[in-house]
Protein backbone atom coordinates (compact mmCIF):
# COMPACT_ATOMS: atom_id res chain seq x y z
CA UNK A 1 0.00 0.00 0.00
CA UNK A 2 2.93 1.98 0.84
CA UNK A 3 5.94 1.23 -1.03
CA UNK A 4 4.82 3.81 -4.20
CA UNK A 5 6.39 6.27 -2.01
CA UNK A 6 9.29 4.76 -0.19
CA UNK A 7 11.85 6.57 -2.60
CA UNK A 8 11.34 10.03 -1.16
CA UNK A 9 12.86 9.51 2.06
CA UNK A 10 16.80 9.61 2.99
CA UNK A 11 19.03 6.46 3.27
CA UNK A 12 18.31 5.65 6.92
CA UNK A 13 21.22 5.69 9.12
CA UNK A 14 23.05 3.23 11.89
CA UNK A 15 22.50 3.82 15.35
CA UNK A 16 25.05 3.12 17.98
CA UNK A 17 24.63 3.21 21.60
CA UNK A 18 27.50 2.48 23.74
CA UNK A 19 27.55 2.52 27.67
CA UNK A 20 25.12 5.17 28.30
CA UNK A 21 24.88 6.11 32.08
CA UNK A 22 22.48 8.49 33.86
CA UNK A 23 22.50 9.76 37.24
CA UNK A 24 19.36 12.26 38.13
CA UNK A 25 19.58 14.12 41.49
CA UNK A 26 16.17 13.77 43.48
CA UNK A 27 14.81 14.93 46.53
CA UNK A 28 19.04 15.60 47.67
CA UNK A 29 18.99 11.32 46.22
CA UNK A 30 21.26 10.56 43.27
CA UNK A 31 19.45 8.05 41.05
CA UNK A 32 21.00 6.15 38.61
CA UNK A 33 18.28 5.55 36.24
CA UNK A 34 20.84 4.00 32.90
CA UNK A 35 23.39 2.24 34.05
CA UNK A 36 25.97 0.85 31.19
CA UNK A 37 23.22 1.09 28.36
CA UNK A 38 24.31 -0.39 24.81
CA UNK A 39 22.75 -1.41 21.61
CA UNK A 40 22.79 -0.94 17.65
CA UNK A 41 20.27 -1.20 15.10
CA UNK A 42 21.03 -1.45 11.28
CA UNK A 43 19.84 0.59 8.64
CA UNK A 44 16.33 0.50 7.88
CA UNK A 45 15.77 -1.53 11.31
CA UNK A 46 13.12 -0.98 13.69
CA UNK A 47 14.16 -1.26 17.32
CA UNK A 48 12.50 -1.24 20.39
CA UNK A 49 13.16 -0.50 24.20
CA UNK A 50 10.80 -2.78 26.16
CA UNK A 51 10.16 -2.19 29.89
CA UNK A 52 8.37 -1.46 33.10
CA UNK A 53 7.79 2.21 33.78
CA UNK A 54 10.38 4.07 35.86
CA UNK A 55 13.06 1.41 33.94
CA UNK A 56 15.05 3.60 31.79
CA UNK A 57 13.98 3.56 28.52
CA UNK A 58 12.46 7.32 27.73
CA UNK A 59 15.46 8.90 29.12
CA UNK A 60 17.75 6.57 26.98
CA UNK A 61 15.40 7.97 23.76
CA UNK A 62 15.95 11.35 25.18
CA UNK A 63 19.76 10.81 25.11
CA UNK A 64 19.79 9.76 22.01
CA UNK A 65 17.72 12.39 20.85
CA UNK A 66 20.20 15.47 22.48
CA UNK A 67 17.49 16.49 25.22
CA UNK A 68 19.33 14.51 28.23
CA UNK A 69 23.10 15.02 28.29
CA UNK A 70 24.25 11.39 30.19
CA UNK A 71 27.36 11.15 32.84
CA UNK A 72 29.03 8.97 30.38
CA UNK A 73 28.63 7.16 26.87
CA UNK A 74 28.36 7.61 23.21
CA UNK A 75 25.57 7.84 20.50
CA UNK A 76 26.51 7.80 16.77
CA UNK A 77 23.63 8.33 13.93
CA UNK A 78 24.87 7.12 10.42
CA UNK A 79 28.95 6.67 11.65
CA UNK A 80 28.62 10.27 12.85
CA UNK A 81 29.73 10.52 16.80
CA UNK A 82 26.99 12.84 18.46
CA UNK A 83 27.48 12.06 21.83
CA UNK A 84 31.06 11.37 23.15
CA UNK A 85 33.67 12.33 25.35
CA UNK A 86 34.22 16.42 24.97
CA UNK A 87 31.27 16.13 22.12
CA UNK A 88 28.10 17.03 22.38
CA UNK A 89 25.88 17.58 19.18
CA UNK A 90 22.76 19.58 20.02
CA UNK A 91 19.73 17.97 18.76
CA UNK A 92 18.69 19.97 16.15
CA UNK A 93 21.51 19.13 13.96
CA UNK A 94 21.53 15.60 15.05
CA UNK A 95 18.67 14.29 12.13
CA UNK A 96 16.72 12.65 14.11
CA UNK A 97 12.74 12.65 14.06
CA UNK A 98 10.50 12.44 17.40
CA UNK A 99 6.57 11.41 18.10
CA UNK A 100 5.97 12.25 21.85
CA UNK A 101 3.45 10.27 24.46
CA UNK A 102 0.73 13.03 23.52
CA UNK A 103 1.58 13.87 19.68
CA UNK A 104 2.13 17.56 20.41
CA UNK A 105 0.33 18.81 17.23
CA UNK A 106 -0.46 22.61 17.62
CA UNK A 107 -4.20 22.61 17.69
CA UNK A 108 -4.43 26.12 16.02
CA UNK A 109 -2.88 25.01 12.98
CA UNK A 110 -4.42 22.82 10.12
CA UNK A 111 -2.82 19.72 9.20
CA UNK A 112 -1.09 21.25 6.77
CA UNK A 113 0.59 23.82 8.72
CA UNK A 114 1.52 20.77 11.39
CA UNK A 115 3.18 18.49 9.08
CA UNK A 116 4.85 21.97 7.07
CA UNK A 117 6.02 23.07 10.57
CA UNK A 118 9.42 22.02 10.14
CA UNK A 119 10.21 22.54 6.41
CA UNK A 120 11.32 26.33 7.16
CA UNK A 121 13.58 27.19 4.59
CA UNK A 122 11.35 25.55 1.62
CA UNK A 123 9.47 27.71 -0.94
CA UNK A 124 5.64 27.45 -0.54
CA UNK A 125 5.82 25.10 -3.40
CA UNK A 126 8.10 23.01 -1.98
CA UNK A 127 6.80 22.55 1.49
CA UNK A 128 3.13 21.81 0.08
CA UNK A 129 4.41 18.96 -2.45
CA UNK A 130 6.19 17.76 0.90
CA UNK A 131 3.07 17.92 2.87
CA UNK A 132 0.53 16.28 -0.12
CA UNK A 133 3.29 13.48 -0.04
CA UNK A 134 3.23 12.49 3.64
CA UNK A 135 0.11 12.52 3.55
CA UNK A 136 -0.03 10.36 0.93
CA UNK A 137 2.53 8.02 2.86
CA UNK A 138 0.26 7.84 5.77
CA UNK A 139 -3.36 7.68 4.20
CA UNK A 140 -4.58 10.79 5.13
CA UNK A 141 -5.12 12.46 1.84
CA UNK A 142 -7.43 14.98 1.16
CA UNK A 143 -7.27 16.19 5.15
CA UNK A 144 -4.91 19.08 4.60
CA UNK A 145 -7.31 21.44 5.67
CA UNK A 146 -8.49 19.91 8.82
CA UNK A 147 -7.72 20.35 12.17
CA UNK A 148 -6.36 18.01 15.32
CA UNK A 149 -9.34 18.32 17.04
CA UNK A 150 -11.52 17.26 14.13
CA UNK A 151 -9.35 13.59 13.95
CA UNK A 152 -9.18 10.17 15.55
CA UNK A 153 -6.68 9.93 18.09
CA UNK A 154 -5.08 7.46 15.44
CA UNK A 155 -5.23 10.06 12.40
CA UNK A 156 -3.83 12.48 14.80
CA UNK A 157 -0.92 9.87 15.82
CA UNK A 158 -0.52 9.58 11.91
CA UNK A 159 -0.58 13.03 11.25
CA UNK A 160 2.26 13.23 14.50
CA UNK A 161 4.84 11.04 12.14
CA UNK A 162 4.17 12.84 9.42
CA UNK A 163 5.30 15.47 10.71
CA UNK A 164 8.29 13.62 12.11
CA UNK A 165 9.05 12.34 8.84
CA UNK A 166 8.60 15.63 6.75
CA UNK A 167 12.09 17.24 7.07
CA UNK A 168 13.40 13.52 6.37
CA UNK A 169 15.58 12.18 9.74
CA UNK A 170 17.60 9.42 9.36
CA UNK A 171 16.51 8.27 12.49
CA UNK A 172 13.22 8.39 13.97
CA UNK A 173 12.47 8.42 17.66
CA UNK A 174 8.85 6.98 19.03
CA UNK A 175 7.88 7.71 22.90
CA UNK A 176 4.94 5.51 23.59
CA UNK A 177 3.12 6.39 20.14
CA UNK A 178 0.19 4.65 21.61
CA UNK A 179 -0.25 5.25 25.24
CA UNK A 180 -2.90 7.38 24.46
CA UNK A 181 -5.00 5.29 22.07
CA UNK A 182 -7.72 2.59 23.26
CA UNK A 183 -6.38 -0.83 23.60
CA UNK A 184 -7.91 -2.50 20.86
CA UNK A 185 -6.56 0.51 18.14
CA UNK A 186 -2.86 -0.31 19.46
CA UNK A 187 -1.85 -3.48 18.38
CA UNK A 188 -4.06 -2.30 14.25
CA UNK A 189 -2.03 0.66 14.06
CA UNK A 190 1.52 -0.83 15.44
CA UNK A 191 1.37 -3.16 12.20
CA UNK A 192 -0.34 -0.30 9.87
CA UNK A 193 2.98 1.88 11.96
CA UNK A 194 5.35 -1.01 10.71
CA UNK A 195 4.08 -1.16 7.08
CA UNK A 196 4.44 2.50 6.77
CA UNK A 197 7.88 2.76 7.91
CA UNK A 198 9.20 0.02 6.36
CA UNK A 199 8.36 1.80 3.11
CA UNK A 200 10.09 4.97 3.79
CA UNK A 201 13.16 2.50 4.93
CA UNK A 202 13.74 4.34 8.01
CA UNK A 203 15.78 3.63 10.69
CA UNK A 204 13.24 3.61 14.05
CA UNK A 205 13.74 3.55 17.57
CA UNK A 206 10.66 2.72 19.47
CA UNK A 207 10.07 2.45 23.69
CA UNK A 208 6.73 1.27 25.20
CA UNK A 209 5.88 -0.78 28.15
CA UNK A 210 4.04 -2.88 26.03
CA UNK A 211 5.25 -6.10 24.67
CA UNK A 212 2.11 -6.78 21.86
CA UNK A 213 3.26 -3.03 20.68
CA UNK A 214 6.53 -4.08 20.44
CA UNK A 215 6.50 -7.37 18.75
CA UNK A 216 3.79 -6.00 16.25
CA UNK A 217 6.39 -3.24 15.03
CA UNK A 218 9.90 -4.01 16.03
CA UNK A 219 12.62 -6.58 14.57
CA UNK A 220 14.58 -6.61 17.63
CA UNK A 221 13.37 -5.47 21.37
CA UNK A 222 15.66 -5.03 24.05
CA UNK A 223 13.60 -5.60 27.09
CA UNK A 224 15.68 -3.18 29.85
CA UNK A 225 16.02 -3.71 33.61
CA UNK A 226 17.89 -1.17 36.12
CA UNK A 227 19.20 0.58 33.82
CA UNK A 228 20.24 -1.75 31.34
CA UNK A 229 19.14 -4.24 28.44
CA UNK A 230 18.54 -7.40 29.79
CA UNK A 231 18.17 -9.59 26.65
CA UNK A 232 18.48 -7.90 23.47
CA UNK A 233 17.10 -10.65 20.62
CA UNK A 234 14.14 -11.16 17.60
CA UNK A 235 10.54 -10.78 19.30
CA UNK A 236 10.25 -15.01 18.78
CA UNK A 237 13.42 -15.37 20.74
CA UNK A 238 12.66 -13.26 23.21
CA UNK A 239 9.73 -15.12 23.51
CA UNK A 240 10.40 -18.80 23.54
CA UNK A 241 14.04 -18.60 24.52
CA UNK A 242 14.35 -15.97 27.43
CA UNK A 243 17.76 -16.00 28.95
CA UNK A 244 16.74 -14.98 32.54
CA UNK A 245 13.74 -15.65 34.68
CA UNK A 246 13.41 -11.90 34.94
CA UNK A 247 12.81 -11.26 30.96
CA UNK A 248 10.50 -14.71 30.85
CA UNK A 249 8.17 -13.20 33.62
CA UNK A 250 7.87 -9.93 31.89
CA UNK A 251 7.32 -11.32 28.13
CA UNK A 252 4.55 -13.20 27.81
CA UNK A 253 2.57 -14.95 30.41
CA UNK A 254 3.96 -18.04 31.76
CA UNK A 255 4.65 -20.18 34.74
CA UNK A 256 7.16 -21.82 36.31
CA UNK A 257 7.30 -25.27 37.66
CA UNK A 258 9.85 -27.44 39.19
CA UNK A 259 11.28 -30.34 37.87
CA UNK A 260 14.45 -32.67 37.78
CA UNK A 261 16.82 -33.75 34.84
CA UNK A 262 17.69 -36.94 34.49
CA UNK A 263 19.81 -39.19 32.56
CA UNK A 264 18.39 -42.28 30.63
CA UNK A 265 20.13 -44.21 27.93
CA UNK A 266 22.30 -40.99 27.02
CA UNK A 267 19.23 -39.40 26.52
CA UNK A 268 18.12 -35.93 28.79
CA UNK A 269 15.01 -35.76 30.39
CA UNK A 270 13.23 -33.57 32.55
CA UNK A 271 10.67 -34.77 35.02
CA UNK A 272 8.01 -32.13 36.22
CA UNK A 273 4.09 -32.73 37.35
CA UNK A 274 2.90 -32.96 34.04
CA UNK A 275 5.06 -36.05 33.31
CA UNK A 276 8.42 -36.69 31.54
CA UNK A 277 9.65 -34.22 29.08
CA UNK A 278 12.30 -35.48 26.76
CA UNK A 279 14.72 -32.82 25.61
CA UNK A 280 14.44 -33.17 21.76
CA UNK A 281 17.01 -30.17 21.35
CA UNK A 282 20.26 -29.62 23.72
CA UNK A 283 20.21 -25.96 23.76
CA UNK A 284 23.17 -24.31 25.79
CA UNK A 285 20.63 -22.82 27.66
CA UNK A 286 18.97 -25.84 28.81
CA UNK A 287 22.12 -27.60 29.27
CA UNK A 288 24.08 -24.94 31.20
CA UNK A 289 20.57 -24.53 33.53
CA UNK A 290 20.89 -28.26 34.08
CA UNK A 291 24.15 -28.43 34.74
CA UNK A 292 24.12 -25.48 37.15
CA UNK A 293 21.85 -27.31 39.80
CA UNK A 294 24.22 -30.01 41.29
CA UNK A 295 20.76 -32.19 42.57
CA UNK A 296 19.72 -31.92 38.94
CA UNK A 297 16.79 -29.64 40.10
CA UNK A 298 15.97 -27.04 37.43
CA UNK A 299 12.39 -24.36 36.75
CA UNK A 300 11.03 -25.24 33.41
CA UNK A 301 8.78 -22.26 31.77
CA UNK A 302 5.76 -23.31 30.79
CA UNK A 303 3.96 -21.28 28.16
CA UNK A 304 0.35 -20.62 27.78
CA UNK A 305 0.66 -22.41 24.30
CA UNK A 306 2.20 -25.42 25.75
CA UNK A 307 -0.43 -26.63 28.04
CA UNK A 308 -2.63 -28.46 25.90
CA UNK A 309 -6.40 -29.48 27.23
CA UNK A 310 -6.82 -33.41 26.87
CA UNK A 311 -9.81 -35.01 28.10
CA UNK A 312 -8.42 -38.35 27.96
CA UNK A 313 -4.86 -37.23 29.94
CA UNK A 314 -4.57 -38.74 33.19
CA UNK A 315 -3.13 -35.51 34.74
CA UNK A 316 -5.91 -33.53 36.22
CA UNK A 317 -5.72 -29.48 36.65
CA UNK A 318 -8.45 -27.60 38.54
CA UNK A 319 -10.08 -24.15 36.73
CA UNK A 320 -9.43 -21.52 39.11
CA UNK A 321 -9.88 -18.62 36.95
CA UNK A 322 -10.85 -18.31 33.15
CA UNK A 323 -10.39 -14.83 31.06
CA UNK A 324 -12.83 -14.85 27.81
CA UNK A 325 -10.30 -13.74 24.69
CA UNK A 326 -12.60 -13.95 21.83
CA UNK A 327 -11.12 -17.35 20.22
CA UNK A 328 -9.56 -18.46 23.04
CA UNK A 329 -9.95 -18.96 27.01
CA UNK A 330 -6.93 -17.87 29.11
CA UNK A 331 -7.69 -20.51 31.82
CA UNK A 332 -5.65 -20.12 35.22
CA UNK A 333 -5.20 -23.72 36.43
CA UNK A 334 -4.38 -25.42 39.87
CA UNK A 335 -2.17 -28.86 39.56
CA UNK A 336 -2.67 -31.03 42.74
CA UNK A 337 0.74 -30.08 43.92
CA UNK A 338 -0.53 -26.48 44.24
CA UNK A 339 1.37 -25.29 41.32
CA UNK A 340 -0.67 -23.19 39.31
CA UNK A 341 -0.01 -22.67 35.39
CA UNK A 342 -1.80 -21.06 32.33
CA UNK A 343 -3.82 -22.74 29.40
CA UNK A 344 -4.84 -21.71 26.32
CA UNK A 345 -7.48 -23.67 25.29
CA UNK A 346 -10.28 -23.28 21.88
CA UNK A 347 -13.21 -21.07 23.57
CA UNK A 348 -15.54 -23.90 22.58
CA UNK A 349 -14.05 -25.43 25.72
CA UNK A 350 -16.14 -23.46 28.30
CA UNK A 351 -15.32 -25.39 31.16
CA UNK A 352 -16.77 -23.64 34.56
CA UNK A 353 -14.43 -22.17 37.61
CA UNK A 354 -13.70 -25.28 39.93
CA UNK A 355 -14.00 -28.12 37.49
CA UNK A 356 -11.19 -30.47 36.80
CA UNK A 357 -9.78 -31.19 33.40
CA UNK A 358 -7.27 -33.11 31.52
CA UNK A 359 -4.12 -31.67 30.24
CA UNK A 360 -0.90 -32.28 29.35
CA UNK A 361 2.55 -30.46 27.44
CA UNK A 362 3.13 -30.21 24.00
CA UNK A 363 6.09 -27.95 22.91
CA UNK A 364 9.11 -28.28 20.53
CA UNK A 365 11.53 -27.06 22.74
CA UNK A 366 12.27 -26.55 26.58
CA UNK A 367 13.24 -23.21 28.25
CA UNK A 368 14.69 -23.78 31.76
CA UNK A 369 16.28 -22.23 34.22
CA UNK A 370 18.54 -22.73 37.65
CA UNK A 371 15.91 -23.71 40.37
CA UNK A 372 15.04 -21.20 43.05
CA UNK A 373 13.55 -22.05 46.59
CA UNK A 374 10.45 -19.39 45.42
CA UNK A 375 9.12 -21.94 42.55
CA UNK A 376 5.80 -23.35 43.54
């Protein structure tokens, strides 16, 4: 839909972020809120800083951006140093496009006038054929003449990167595009967000606390704790092969249950509640999580998607909570150990709170971890 119009817009640029540290003095308190931040996208990727609020990831965009000067690190845009020791390049000259939390249109100007905004220095000619083709790019034609007010919240978030894109960054900069939008627009405009700015081949750099956000737009996601990236990987990774406890509890829902590897015939397996789970590939990870645990004792994540309802299992889960999802139940389930784990099972399945039901895994691979005395 949008690829006509890809050819307008700049080469996009590398981004490099090396050791970026931020201290912020509160309430007489030094905080340290990035701590050793690093990363790099290619040209043309999309990126994205994943994490809890209060975690870091604004003020890195900030940094990047020129509006936060950091107690140490670097930034280059392109192979051009913006940010290094004895350099600082303020950020108007540093090419970079930003979309705020709250758009920041200026609701006494047309659409026109918003998107033209930063084309100063163009000839009226110019900056109109400029405007008519971004809005083009983000199918808004025609609404030159209105104003904010009389948009969606997602025309005006459209009409916010056009803008962005007008003066043609190399690098664009998103700050929670959506956190303003209802839930159900998000994840419809992160992919129609995607689409549009993988036609203009532009280098982005998205943070949200929102992991559907961030897998519907981004080819990598660095999801950030204290400071710092904690796994920085593909969206499918960072799904099914989470290095840390910490980034499998925050992506995805999951649960963790004990279990114990064992040795039979040269062959791996792990035994948890559910049964015996052979190991079918010997990732490092689950090898090195095996290993660690001296009594073989390891936490195996179990997914949503591997808990498979089976009337004719033998292993019996209790229905302690059920969330309706259109398709699907998310059913919260209690194993006679205790242990509680999560199903997702066809919504023709309506089984009622407090009724037992057969289950059982089903997964290619196993993600595991070094046991801890808090697993169920």
């Amino acid at each position: 839909m949008y690829s006509q119009y890809a050819m307008a817009l700049p080469t996009p640029a590398t981004l490099q972020v090396d050791d970026l540290s931020v201290v912020f003095s509160r309430d007489g308190r030094r905080q340290r809120v990035l701590n050793g931040l690093s990363f790099s996208l290619a040209q043309g990727e999309i990126g994205c800083l994943l994490g809890a609020s209060g975690c870091g990831k604004s003020t890195a965009l900030r940094v990047i951006a020129g509006f936060v000067r950091p107690e140490r690190g670097a930034v280059a845009i392109g192979g051009r140093s913006m940010l290094g020791a004895n350099l600082w390049v303020p950020p108007e000259a540093r090419g970079t496009g930003v979309v705020f939390q709250d758009y920041a249109l200026f609701p006494h100007l047309d659409i026109e006038s918003n998107i033209g905004f930063g084309l100063k220095g163009r000839t009226a000619s110019e900056r109109a054929a400029r405007v008519t083709e971004m809005l083009r790019l983000v199918g808004l034609d025609g609404m030159n003449q209105r104003f904010p007010h009389e948009l969606s919240g997602g025309q005006q978030q459209r009409v916010a990167l056009a803008r962005a894109l007008a003066p043609a960054p190399a690098l664009l900069l998103l700050d929670e595009p959506f956190s303003s939008l209802d839930p159900e627009l998000r994840e419809r405009l992160a992919l129609e967000l995607r689409e549009i700015l993988k036609a203009a081949a532009i280098t982005t750099l998205l943070v949200t606390h929102d992991q559907y956000e961030a897998f519907a737009m981004a080819d990598s996601v660095g999801v950030m704790a204290d400071g710092r990236i904690a796994q920085w990987d593909t969206p499918y990774r960072l799904y099914h092969q989470p290095v840390s406890r910490e980034v499998a509890d925050f992506v995805g829902h999951g649960a963790f249950l004990p279990g114990r590897v064992r040795e039979a015939d040269g062959n791996a397996q792990i035994e948890i509640e559910l049964g015996t789970l052979p190991i079918l590939a010997r990732t490092d990870q689950a090898i090195a999580s095996a290993m660690a645990a001296p009594t073989g004792e390891v936490t195996v994540l179990l997914r949503p998607d591997d808990v498979v309802h089976d009337d004719a299992s033998p292993v019996q889960a209790q229905v302690v909570r059920k969330a309706f999802r259109g398709a699907q139940f998310l059913y919260t389930l209690k194993l006679p150990s205790g242990a509680t784990l999560l199903a997702l099972v066809p919504s023709h399945h309506d089984h009622p709170v407090g009724e037992q039901i057969g289950i059982r895994f089903a997964a290619d691979h196993i993600v595991t971890f070094e046991s801890r005395n808090d697993t169920p």
